[in-house]
PDB file of N, CA and C in Angstrom:
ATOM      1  N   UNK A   1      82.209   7.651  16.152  1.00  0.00           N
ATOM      2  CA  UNK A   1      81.007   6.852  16.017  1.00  0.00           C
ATOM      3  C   UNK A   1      80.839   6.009  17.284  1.00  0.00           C
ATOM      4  N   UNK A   2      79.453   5.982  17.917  1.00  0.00           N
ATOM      5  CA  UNK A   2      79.186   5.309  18.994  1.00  0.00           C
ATOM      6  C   UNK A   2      79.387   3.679  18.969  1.00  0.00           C
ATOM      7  N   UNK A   3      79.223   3.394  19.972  1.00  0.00           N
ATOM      8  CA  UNK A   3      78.933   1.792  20.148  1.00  0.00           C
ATOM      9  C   UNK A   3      77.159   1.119  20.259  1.00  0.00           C
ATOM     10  N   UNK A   4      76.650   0.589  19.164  1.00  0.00           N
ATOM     11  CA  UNK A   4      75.143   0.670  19.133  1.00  0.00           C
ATOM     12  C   UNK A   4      75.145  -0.365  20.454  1.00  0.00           C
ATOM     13  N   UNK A   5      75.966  -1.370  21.066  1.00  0.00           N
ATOM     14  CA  UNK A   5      75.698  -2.731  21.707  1.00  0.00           C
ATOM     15  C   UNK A   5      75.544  -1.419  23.517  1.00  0.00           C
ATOM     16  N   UNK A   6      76.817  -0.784  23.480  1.00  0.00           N
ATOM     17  CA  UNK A   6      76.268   0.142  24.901  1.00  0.00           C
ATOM     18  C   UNK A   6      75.272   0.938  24.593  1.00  0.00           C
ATOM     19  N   UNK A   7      74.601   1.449  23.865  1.00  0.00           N
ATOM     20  CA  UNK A   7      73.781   2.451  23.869  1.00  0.00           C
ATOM     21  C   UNK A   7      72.019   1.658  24.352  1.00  0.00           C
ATOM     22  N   UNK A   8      72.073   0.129  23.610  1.00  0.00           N
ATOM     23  CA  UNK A   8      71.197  -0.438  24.028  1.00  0.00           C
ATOM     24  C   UNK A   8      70.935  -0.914  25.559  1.00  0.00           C
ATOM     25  N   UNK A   9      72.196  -1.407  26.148  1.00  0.00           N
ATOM     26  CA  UNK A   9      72.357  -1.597  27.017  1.00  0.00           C
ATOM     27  C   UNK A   9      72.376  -0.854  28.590  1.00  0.00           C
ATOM     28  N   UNK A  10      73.000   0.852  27.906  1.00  0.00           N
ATOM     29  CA  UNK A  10      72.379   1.318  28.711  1.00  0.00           C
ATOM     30  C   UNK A  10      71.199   2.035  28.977  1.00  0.00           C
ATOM     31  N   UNK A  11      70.484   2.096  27.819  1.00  0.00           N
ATOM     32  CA  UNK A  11      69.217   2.010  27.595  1.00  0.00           C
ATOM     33  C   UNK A  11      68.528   1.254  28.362  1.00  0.00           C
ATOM     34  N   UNK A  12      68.784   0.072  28.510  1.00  0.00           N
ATOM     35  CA  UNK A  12      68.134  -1.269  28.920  1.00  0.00           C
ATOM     36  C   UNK A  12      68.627  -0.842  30.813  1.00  0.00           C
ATOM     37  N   UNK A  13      68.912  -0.429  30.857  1.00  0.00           N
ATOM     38  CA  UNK A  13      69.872   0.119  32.536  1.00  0.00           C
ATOM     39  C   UNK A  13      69.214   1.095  32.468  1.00  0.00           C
ATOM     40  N   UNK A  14      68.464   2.244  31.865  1.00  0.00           N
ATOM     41  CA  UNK A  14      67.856   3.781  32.569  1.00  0.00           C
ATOM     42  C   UNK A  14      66.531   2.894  32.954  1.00  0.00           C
ATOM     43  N   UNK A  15      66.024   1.978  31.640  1.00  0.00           N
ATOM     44  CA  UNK A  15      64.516   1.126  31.848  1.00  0.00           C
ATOM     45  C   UNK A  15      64.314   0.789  33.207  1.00  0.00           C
ATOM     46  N   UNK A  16      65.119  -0.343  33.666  1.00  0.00           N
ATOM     47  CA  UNK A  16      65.524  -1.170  34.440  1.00  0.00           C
ATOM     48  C   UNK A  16      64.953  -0.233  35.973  1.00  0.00           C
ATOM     49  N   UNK A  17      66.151   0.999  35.897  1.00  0.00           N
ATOM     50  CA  UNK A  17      66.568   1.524  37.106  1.00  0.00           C
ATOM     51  C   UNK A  17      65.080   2.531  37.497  1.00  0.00           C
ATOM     52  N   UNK A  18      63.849   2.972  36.230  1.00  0.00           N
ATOM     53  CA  UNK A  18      63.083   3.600  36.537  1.00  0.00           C
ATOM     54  C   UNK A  18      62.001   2.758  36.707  1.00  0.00           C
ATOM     55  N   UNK A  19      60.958   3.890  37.088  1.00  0.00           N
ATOM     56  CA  UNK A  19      59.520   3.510  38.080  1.00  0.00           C
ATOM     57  C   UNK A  19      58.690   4.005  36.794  1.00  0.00           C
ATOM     58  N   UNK A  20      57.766   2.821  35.856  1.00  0.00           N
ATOM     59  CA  UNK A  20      57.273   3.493  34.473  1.00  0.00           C
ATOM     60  C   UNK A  20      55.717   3.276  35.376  1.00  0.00           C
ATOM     61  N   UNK A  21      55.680   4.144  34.846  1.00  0.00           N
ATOM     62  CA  UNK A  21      54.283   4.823  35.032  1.00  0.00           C
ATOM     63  C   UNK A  21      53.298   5.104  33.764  1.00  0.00           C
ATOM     64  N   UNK A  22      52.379   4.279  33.705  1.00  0.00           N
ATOM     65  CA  UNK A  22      51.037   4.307  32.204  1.00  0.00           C
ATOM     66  C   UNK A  22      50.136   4.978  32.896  1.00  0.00           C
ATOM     67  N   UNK A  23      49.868   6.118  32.423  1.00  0.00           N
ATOM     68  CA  UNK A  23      49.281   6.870  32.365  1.00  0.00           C
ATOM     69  C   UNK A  23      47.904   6.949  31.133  1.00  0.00           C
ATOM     70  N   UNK A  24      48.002   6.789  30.045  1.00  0.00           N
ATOM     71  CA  UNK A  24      47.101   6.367  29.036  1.00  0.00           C
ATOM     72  C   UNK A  24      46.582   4.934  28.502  1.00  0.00           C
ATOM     73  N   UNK A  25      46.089   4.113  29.412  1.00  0.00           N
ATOM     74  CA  UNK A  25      46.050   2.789  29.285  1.00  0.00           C
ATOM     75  C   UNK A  25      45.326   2.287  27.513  1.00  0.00           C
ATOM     76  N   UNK A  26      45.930   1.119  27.229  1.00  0.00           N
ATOM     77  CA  UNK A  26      45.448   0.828  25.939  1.00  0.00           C
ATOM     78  C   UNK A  26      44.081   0.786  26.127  1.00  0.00           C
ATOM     79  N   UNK A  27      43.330   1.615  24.669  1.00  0.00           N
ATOM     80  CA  UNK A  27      41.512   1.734  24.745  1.00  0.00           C
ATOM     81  C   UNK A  27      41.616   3.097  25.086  1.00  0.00           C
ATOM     82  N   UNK A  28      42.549   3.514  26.174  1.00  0.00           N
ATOM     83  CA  UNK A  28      41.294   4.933  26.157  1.00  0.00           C
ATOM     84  C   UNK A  28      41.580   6.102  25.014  1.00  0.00           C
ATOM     85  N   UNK A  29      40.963   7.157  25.347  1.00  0.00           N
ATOM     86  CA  UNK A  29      40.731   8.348  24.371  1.00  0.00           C
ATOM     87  C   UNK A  29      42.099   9.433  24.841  1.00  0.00           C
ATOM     88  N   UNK A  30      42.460  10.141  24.262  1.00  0.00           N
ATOM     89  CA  UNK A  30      43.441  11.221  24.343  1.00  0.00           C
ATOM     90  C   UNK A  30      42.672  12.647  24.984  1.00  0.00           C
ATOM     91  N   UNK A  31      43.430  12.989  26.216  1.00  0.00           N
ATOM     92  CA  UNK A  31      42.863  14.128  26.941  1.00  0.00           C
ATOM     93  C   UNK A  31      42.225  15.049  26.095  1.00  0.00           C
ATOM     94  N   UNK A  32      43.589  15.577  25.423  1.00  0.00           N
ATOM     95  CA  UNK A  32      43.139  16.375  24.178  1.00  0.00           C
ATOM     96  C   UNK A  32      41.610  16.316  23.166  1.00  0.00           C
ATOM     97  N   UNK A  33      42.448  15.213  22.830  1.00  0.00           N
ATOM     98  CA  UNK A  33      42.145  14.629  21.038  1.00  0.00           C
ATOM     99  C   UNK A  33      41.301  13.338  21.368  1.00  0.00           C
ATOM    100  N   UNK A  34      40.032  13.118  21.926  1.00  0.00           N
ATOM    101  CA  UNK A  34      39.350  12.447  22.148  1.00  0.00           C
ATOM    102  C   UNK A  34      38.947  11.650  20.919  1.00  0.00           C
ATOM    103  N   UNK A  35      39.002  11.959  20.354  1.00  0.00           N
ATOM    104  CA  UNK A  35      38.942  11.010  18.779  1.00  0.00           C
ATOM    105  C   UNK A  35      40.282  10.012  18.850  1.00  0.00           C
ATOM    106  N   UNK A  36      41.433  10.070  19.205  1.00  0.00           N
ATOM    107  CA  UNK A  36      42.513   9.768  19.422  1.00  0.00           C
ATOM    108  C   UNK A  36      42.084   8.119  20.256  1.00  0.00           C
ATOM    109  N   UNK A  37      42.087   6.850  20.051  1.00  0.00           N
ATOM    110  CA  UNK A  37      42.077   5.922  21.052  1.00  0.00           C
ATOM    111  C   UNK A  37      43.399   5.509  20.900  1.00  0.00           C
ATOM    112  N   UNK A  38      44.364   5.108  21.995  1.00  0.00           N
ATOM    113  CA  UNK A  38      45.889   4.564  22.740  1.00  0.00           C
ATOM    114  C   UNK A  38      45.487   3.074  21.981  1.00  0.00           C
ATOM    115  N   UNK A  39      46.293   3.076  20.853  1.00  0.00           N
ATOM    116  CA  UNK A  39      46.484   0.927  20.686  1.00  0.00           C
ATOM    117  C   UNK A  39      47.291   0.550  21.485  1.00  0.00           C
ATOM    118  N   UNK A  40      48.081   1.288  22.454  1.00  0.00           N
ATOM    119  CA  UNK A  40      48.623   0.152  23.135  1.00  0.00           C
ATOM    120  C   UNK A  40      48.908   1.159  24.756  1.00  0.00           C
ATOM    121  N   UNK A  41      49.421   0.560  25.607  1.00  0.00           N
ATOM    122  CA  UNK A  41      49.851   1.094  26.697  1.00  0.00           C
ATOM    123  C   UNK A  41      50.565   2.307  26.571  1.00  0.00           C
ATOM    124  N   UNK A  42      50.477   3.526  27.021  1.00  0.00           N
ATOM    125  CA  UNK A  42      51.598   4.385  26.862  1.00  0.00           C
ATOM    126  C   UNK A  42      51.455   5.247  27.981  1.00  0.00           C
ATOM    127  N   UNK A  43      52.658   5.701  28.282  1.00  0.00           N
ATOM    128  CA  UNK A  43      53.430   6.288  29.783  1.00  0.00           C
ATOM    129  C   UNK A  43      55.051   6.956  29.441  1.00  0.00           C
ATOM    130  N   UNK A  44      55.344   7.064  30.781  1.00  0.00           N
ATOM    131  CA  UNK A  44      56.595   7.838  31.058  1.00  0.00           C
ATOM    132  C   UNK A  44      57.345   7.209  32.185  1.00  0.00           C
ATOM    133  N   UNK A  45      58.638   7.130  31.938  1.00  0.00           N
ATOM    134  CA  UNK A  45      59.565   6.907  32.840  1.00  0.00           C
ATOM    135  C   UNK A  45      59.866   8.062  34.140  1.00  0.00           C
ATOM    136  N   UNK A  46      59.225   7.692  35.253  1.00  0.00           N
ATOM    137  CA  UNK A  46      59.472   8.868  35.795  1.00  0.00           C
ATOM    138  C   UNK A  46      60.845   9.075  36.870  1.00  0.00           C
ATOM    139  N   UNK A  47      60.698  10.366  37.088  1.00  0.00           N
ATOM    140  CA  UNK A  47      62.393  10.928  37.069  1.00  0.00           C
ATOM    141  C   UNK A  47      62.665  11.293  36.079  1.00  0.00           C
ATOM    142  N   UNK A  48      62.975  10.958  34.915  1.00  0.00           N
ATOM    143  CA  UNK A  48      63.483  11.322  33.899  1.00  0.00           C
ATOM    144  C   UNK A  48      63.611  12.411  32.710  1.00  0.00           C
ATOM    145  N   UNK A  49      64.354  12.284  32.032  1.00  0.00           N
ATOM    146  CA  UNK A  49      64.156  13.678  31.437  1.00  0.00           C
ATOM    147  C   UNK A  49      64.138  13.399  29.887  1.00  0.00           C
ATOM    148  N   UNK A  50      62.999  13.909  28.976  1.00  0.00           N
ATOM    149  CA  UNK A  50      63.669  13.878  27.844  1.00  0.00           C
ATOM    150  C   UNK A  50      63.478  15.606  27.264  1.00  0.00           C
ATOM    151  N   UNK A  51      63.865  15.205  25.774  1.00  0.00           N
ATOM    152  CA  UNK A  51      64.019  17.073  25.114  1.00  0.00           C
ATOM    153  C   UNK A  51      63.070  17.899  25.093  1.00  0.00           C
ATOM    154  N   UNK A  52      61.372  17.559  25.668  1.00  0.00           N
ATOM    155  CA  UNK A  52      60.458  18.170  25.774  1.00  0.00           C
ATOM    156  C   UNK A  52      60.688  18.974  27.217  1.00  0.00           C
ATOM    157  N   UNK A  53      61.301  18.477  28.221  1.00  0.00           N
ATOM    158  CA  UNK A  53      61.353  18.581  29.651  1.00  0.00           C
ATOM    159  C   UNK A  53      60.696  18.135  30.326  1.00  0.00           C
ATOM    160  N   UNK A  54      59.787  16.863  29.722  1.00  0.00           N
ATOM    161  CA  UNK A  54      59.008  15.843  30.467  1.00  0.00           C
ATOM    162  C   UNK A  54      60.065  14.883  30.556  1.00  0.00           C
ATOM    163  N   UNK A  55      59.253  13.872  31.561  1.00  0.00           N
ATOM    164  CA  UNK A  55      59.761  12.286  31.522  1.00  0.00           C
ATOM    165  C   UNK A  55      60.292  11.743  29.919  1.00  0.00           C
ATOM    166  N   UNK A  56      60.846  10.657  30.081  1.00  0.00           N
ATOM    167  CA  UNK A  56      60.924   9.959  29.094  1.00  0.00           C
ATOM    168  C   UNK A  56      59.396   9.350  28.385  1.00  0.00           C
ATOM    169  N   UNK A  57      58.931   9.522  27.208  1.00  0.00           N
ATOM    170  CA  UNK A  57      57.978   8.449  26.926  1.00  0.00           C
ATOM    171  C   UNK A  57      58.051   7.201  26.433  1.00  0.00           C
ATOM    172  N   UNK A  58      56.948   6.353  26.197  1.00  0.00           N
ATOM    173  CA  UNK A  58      57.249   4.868  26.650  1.00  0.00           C
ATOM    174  C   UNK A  58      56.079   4.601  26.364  1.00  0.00           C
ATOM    175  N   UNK A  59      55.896   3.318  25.310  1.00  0.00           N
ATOM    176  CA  UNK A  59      54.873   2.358  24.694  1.00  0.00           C
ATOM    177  C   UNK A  59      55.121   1.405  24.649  1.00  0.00           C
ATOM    178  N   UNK A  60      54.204   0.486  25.232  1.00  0.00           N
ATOM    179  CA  UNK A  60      54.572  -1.032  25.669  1.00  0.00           C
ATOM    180  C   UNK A  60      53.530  -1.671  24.946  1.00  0.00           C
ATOM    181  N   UNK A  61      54.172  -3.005  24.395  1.00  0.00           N
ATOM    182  CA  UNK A  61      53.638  -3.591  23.660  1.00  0.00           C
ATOM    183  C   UNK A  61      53.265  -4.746  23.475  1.00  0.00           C
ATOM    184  N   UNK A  62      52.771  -6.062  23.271  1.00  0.00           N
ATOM    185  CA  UNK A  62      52.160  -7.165  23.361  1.00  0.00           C
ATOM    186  C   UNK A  62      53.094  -8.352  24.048  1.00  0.00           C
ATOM    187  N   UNK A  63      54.782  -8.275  23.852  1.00  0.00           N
ATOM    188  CA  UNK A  63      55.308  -9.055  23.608  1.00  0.00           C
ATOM    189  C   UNK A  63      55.573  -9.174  25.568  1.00  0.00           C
ATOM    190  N   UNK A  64      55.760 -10.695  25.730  1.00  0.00           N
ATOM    191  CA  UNK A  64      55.998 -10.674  27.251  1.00  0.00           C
ATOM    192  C   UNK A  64      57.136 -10.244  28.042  1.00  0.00           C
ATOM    193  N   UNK A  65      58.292  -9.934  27.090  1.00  0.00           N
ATOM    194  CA  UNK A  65      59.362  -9.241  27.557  1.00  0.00           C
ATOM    195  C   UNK A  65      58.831  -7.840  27.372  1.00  0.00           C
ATOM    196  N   UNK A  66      59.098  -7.155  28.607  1.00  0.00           N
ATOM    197  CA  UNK A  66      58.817  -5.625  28.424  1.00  0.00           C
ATOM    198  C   UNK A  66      60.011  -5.018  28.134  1.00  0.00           C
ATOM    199  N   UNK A  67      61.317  -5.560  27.355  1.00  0.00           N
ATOM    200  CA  UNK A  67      62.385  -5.342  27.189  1.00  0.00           C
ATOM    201  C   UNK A  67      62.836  -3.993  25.679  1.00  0.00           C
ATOM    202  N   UNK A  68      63.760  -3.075  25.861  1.00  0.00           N
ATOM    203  CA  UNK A  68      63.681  -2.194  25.263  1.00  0.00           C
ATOM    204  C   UNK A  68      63.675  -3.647  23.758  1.00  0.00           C
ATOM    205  N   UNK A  69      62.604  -2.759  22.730  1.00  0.00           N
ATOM    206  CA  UNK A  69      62.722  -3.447  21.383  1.00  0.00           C
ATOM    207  C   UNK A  69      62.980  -2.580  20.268  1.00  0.00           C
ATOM    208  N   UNK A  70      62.761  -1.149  20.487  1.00  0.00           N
ATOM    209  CA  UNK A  70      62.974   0.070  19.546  1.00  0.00           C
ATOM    210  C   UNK A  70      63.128   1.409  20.023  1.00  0.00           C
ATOM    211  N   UNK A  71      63.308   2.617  19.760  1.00  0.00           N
ATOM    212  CA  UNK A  71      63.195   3.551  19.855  1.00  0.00           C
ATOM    213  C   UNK A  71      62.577   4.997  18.664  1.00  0.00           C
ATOM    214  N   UNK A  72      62.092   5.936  18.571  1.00  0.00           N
ATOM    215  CA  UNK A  72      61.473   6.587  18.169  1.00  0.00           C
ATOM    216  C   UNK A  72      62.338   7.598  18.138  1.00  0.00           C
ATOM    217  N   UNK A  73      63.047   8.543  17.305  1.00  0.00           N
ATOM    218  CA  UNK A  73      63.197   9.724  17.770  1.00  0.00           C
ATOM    219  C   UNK A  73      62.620  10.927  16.533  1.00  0.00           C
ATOM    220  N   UNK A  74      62.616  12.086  17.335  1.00  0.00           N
ATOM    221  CA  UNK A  74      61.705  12.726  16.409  1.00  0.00           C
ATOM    222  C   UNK A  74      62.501  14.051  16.489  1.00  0.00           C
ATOM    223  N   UNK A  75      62.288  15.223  15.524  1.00  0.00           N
ATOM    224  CA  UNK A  75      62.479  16.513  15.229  1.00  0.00           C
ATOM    225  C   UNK A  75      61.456  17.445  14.990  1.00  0.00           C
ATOM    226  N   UNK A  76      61.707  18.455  15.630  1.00  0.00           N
ATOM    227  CA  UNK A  76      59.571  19.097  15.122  1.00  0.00           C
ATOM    228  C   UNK A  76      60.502  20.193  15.222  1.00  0.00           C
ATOM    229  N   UNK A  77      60.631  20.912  13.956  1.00  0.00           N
ATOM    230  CA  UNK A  77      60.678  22.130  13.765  1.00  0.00           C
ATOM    231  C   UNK A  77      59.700  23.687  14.586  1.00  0.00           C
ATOM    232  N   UNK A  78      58.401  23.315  14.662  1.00  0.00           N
ATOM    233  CA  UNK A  78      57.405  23.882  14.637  1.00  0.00           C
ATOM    234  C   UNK A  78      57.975  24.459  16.280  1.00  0.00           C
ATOM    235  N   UNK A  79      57.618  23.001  17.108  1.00  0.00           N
ATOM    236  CA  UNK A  79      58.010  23.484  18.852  1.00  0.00           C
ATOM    237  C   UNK A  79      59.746  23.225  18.952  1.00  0.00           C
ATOM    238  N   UNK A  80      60.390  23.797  17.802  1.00  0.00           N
ATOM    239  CA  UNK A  80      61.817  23.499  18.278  1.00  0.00           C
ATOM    240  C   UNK A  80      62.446  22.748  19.492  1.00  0.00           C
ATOM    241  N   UNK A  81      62.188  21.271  18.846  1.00  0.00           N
ATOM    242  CA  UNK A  81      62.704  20.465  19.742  1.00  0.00           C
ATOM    243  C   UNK A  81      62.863  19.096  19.072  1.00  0.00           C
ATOM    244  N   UNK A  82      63.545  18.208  19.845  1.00  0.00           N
ATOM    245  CA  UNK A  82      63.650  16.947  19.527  1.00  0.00           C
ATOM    246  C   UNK A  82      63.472  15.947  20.804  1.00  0.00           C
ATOM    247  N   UNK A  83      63.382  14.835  20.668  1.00  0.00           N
ATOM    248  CA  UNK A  83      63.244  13.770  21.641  1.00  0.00           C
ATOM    249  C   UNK A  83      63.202  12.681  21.308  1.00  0.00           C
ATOM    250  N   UNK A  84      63.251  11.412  21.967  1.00  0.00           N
ATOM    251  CA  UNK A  84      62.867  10.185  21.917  1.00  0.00           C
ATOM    252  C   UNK A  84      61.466   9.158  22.618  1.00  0.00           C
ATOM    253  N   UNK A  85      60.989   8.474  21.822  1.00  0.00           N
ATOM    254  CA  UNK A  85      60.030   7.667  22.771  1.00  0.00           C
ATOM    255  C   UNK A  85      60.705   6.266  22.713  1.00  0.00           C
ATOM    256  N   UNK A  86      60.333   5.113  24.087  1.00  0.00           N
ATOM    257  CA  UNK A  86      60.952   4.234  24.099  1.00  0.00           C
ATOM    258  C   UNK A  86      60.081   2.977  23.652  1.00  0.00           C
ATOM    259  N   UNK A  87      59.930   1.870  22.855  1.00  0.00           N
ATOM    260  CA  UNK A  87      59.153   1.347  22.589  1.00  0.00           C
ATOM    261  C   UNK A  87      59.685  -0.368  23.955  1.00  0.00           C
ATOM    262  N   UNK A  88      59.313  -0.559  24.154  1.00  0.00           N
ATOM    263  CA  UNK A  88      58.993  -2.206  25.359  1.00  0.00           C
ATOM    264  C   UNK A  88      58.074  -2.868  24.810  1.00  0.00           C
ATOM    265  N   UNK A  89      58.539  -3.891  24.461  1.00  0.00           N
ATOM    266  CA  UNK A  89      57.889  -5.172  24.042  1.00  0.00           C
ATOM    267  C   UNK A  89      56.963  -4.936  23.384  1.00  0.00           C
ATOM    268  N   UNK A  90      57.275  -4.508  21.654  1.00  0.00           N
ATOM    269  CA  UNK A  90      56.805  -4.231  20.734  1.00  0.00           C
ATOM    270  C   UNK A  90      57.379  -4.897  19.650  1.00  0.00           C
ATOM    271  N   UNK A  91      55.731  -5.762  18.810  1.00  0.00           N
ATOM    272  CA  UNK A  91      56.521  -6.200  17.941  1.00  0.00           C
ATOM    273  C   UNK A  91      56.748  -5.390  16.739  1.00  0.00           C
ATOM    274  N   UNK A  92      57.224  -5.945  15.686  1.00  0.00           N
ATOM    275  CA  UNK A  92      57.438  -4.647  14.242  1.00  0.00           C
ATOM    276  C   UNK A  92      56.375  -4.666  13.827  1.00  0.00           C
ATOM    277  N   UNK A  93      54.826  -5.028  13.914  1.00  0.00           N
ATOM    278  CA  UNK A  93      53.906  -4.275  13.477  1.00  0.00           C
ATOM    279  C   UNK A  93      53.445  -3.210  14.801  1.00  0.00           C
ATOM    280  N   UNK A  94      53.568  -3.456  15.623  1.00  0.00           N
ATOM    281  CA  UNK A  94      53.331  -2.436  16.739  1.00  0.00           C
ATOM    282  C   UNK A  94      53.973  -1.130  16.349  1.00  0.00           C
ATOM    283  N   UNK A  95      55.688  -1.670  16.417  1.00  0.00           N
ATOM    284  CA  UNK A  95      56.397  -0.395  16.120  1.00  0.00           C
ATOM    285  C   UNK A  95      56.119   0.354  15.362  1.00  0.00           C
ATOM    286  N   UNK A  96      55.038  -0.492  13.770  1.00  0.00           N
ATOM    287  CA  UNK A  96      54.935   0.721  12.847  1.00  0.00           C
ATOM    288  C   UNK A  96      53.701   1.373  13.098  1.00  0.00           C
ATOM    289  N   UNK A  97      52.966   0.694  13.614  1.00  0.00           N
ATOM    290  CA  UNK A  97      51.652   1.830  14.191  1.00  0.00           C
ATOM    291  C   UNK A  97      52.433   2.945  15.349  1.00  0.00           C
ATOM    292  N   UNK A  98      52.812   2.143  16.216  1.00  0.00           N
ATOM    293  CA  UNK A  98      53.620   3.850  16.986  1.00  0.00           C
ATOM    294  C   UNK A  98      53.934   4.920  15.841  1.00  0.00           C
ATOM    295  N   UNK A  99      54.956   4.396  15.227  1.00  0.00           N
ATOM    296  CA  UNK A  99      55.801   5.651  13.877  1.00  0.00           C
ATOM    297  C   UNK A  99      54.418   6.234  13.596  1.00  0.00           C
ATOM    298  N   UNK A 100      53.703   5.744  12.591  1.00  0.00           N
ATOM    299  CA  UNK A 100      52.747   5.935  11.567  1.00  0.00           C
ATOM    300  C   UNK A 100      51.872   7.178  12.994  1.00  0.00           C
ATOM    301  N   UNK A 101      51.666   6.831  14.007  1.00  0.00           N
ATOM    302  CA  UNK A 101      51.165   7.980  14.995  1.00  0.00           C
ATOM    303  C   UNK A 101      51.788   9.062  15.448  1.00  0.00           C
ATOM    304  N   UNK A 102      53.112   8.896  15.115  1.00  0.00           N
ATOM    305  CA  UNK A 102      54.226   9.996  15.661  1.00  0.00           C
ATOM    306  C   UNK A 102      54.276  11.330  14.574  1.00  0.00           C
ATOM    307  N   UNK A 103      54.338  10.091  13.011  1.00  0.00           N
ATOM    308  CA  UNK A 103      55.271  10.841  11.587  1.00  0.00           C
ATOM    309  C   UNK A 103      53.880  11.667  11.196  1.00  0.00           C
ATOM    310  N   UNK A 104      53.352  12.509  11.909  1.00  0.00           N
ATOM    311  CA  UNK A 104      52.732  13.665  11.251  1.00  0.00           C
ATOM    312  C   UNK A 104      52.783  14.898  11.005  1.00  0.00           C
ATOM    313  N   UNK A 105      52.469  15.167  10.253  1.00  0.00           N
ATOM    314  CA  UNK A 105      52.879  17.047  10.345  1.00  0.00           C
ATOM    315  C   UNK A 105      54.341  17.521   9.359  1.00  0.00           C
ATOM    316  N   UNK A 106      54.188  18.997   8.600  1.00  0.00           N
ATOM    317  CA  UNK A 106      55.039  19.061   7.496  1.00  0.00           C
ATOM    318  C   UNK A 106      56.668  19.585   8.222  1.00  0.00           C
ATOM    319  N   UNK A 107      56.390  19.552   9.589  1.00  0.00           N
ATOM    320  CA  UNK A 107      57.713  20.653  10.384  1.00  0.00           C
ATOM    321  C   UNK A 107      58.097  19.496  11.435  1.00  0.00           C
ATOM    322  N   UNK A 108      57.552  18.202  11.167  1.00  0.00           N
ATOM    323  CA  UNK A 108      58.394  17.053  12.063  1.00  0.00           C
ATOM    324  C   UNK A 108      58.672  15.959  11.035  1.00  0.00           C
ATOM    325  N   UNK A 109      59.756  15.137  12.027  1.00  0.00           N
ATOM    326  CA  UNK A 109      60.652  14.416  10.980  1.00  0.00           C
ATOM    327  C   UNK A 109      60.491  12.880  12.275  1.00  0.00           C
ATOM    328  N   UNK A 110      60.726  11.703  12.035  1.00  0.00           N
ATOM    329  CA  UNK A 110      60.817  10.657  12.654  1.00  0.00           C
ATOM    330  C   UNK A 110      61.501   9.652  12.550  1.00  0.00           C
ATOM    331  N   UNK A 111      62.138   9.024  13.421  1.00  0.00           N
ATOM    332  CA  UNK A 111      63.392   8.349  13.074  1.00  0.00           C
ATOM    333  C   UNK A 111      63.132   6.821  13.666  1.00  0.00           C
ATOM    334  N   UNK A 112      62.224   5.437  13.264  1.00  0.00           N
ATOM    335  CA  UNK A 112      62.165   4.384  13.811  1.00  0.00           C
ATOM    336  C   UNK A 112      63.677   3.800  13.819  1.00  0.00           C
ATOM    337  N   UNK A 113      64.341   3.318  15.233  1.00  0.00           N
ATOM    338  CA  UNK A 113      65.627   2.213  15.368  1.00  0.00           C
ATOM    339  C   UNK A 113      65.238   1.409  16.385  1.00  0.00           C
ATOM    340  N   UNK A 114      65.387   0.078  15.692  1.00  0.00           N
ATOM    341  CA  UNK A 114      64.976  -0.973  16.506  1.00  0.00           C
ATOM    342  C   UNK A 114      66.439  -1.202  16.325  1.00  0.00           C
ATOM    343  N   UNK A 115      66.447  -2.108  17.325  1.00  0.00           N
ATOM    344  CA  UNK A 115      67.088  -3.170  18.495  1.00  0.00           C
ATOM    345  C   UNK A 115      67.804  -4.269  17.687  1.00  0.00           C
TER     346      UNK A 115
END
């Protein structure tokens, strides 16, 4: 069994050490899914890697520390894969609108852990 106090920490050290990049600023519409409006900031850590073979993703949230406050991880059967999104300065109603946008669909699964 891990240590949850390093895992945050070095969590808080990949944050730190990358160049985040918002790409979907809060308000706008989804490339895709134009019906879709961003409640909050969301981007990618770039360099990085997560289980999609993109960057890390990353939703930032009201609070003035942009400090890791949760994490997201998910399972999707459908595109056989898993990953994480990183939540920054989000409070717990933020966090549950992220989830509540993630947890859709009958072949994915979602895992909110805060901090």
């Amino acid at each position: 069994m891990g240590n949850s106090t390093e895992f945050w920490f070095k969590l808080d050290q990949l944050v730190a050490a990358s160049n985040l990049k918002i790409d979907r600023p809060k308000g706008t519409s989804h490339p895709r899914y134009p019906y879709f409006v961003y409640p909050l900031d969301y981007g990618y850590l770039e360099n990085t890697s997560s289980g999609d073979g993109d960057d890390i993703d990353v939703w930032i949230g009201s609070l003035s520390s942009q400090t890791v406050t949760a994490v997201i991880c998910s399972v999707d059967l459908e595109k056989r894969d898993t990953e994480i999104k990183i939540l920054l300065g989000c409070t717990s109603g933020e966090s549950r609108t992220i989830f509540d946008i993630h947890n859709t669909g009958s072949q994915s699964a979602m895992l909110l852990v805060r901090k």
